[in-house]
N, C-alpha and C. Protein backbone atom coordinates (compact mmCIF):
# COMPACT_ATOMS: atom_id res chain seq x y z
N UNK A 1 6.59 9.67 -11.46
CA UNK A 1 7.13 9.62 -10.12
C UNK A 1 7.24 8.16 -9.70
N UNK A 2 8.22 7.35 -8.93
CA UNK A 2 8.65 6.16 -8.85
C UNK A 2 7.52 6.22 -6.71
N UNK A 3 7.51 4.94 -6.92
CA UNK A 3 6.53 4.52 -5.94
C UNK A 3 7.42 5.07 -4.60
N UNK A 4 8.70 5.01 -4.52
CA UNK A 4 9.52 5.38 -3.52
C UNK A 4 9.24 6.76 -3.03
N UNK A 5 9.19 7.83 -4.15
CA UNK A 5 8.80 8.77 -3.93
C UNK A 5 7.36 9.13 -3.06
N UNK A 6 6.45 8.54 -4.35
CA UNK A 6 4.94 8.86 -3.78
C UNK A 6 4.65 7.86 -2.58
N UNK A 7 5.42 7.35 -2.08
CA UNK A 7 5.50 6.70 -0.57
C UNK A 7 5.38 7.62 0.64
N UNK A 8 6.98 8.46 -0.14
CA UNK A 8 7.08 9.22 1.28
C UNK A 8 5.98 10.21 0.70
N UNK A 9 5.66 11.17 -0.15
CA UNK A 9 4.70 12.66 -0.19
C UNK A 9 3.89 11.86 0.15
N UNK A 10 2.94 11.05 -0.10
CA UNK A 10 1.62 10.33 0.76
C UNK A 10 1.66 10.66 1.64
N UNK A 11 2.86 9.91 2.78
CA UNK A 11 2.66 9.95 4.26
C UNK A 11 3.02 11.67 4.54
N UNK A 12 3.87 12.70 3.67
CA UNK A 12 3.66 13.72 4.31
C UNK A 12 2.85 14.31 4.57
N UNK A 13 1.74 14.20 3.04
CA UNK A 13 0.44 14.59 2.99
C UNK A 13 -0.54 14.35 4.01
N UNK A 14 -0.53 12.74 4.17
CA UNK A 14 -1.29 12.43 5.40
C UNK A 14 -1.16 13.11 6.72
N UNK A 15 0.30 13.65 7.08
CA UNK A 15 0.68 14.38 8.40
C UNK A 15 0.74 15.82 8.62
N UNK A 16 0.51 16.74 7.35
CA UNK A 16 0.82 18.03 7.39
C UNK A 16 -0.46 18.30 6.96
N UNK A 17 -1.16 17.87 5.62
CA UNK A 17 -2.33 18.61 4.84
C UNK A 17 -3.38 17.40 5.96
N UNK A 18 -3.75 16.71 5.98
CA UNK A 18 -4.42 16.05 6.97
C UNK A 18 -4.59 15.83 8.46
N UNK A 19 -3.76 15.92 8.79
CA UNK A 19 -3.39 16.50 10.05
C UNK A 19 -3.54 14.76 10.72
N UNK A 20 -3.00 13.70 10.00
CA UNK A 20 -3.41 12.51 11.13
C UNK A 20 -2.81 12.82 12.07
N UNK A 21 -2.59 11.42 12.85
CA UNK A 21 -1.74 11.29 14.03
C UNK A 21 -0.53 10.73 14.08
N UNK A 22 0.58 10.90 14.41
CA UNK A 22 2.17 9.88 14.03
C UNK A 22 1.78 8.49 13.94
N UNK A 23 0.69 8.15 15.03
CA UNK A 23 0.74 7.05 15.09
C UNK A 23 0.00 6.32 13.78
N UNK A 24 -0.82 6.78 13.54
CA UNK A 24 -1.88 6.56 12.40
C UNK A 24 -0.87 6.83 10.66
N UNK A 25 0.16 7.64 11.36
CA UNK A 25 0.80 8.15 9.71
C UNK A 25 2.14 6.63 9.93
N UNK A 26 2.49 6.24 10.86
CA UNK A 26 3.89 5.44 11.12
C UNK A 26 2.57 3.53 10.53
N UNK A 27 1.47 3.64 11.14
CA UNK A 27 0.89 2.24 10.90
C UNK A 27 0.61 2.57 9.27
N UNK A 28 0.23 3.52 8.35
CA UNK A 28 -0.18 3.92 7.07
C UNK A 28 1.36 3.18 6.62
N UNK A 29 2.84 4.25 6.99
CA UNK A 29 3.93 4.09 6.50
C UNK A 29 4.39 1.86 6.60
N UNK A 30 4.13 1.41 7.48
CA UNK A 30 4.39 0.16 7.34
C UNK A 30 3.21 -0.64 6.10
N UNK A 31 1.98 -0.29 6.22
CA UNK A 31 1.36 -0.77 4.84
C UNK A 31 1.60 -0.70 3.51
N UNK A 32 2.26 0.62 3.71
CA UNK A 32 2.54 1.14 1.97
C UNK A 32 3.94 0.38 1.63
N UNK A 33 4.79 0.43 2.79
CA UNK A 33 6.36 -0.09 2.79
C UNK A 33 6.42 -1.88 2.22
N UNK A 34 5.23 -2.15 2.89
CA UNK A 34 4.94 -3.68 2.54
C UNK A 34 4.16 -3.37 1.18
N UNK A 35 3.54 -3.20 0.45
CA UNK A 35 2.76 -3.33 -0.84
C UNK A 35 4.09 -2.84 -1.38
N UNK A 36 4.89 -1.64 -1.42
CA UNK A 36 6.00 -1.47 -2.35
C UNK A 36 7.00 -2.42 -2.37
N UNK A 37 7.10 -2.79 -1.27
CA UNK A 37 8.70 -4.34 -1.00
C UNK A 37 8.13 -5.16 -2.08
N UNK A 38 6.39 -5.41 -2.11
CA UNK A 38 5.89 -6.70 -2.64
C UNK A 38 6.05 -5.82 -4.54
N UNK A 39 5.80 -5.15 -4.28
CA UNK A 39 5.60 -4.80 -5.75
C UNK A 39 6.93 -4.65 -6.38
N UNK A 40 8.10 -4.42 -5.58
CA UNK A 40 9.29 -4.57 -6.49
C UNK A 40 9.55 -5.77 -6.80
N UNK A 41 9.65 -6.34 -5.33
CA UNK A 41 9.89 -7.82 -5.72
C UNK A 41 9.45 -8.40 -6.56
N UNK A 42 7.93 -8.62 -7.10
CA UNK A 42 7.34 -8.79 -8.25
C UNK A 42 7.66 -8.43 -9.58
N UNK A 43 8.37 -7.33 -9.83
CA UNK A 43 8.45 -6.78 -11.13
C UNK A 43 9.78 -6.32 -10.84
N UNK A 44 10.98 -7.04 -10.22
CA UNK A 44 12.28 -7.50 -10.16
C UNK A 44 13.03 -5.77 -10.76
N UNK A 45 12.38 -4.89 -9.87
CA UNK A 45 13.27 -3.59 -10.08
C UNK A 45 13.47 -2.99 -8.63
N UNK A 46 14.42 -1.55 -9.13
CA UNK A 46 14.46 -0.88 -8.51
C UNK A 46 13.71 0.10 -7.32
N UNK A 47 13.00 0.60 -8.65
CA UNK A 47 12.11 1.71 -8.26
C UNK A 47 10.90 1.29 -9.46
N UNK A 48 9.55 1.40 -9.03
CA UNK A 48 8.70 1.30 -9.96
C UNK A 48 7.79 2.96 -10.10
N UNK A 49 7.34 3.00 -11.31
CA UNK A 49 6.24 4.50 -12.13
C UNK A 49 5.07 4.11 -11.31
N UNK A 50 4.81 5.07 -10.33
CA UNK A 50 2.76 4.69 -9.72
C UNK A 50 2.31 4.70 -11.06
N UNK A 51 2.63 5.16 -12.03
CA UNK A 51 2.10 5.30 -13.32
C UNK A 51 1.64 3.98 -14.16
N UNK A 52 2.83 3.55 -13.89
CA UNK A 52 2.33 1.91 -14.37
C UNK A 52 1.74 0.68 -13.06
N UNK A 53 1.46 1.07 -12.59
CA UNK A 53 0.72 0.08 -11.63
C UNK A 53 -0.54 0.08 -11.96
N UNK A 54 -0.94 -1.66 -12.27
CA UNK A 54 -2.29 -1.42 -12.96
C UNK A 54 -3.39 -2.08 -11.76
N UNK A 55 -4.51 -2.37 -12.38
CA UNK A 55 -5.30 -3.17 -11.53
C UNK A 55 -5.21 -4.24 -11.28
N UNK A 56 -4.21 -5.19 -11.81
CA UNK A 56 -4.56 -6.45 -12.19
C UNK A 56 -2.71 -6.47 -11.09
N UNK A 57 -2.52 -5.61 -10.72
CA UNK A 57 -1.11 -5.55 -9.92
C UNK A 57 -1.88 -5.10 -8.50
N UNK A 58 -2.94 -4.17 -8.02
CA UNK A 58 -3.41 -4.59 -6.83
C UNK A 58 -4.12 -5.63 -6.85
N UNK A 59 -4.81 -6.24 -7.89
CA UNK A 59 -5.69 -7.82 -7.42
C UNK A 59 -4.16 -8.85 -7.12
N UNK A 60 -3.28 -8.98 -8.14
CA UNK A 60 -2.34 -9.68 -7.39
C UNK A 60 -1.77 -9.53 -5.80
N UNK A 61 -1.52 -8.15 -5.46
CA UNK A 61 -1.22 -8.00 -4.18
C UNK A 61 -2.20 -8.28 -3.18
N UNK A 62 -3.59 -8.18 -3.52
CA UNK A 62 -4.93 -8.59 -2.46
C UNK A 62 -4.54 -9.58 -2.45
N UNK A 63 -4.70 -10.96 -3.41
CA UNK A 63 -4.42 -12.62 -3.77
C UNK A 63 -3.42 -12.91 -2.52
N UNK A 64 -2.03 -12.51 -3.39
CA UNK A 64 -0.93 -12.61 -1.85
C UNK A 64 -1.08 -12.56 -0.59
N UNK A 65 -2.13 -11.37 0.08
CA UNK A 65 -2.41 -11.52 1.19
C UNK A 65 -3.19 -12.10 1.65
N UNK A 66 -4.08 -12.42 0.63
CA UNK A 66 -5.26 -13.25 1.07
C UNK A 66 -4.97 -14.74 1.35
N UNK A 67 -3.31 -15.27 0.25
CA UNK A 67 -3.24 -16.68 0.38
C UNK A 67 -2.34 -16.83 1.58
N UNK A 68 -1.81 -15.67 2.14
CA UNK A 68 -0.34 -15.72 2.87
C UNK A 68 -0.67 -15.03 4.15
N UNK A 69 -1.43 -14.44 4.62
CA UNK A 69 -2.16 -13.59 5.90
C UNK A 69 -3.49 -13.66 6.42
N UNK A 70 -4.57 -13.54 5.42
CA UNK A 70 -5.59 -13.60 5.89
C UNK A 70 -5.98 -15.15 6.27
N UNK A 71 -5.41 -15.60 5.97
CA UNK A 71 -6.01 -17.25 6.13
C UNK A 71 -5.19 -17.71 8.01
N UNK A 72 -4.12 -16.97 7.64
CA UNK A 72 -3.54 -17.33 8.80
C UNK A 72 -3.67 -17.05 10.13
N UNK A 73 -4.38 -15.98 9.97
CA UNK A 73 -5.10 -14.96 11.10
C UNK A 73 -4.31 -13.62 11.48
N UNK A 74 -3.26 -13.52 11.06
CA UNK A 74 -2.47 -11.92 11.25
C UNK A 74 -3.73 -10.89 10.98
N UNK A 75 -4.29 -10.99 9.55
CA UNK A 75 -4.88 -9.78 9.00
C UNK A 75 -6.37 -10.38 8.81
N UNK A 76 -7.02 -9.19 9.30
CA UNK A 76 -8.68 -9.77 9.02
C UNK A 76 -9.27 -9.17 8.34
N UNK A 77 -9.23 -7.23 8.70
CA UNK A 77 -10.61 -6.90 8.21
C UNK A 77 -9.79 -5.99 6.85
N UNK A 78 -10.63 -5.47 6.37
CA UNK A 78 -10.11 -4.86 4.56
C UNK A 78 -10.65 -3.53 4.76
N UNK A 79 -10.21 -2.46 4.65
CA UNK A 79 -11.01 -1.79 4.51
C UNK A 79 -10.48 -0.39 3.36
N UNK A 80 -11.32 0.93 2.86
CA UNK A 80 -10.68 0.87 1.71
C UNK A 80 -9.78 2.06 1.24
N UNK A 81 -9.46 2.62 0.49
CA UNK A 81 -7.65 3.10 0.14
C UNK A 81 -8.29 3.77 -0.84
N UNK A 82 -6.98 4.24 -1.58
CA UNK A 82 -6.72 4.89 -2.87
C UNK A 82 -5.80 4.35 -3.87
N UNK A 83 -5.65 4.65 -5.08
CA UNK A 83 -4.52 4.35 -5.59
C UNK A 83 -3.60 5.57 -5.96
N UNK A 84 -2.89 5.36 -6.43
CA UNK A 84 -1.96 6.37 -6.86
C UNK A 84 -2.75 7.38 -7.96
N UNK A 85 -4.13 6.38 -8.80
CA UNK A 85 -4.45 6.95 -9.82
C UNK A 85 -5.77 7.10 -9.46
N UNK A 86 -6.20 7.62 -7.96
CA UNK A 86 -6.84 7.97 -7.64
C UNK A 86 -8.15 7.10 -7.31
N UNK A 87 -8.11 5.53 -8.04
CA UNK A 87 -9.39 4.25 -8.04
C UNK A 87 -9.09 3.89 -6.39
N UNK A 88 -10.45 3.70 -6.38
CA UNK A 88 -10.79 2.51 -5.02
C UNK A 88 -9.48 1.20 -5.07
N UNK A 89 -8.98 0.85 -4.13
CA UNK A 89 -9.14 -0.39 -3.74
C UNK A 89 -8.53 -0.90 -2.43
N UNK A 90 -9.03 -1.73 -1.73
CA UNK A 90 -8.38 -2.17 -0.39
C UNK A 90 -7.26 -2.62 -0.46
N UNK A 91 -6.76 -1.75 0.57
CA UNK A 91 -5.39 -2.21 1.60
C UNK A 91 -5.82 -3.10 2.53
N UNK A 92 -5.07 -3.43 3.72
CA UNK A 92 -5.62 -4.12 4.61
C UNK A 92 -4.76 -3.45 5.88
N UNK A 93 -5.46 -4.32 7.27
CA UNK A 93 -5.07 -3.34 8.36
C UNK A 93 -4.78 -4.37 9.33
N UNK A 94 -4.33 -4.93 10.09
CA UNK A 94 -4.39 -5.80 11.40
C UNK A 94 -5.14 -5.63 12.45
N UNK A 95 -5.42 -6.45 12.63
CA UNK A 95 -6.41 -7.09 13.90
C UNK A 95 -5.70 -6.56 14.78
């Protein structure tokens, strides 16, 4: 399944089987929208496999934010996520 996909079933999941809130599923949908923009851009495609997204592709995306946001003061606190393949690791959230 290409990340585009498991973008949107995430956030449906989050709104139908979870029952968040729009508002909570629309701030989820801008985090994921930004890690996927960053992750194509990175690996200069289309559509990318959650399948192949490794670890060493969320430590790059933490790095990025850490050299390009967190320093700057937009984004502060971390707190923590899933992956596609089910591992820990932080997203981040705004202040």
């Amino acid at each position: 399944m290409g990340i585009k996909e498991a973008c949107v079933r995430f956030l449906e999941y989050c709104e139908l089987d979870k029952n968040l809130t729009l508002r909570t599923v629309r701030m989820y949908s801008y985090y994921i929208r930004f890690f996927r923009d960053w992750l194509l851009k990175q690996k200069g495609r289309d559509d990318y496999s959650v399948l192949e997204i490794t670890d060493e592709d969320i430590r790059q995306f933490r790095l990025y934010i850490s050299h390009h946001f967190l320093r700057a003061g937009h984004i502060y606190k971390l707190k923590t996520g899933f992956t596609p393949c089910g591992e820990v690791f932080t997203p981040w959230y705004p202040c």
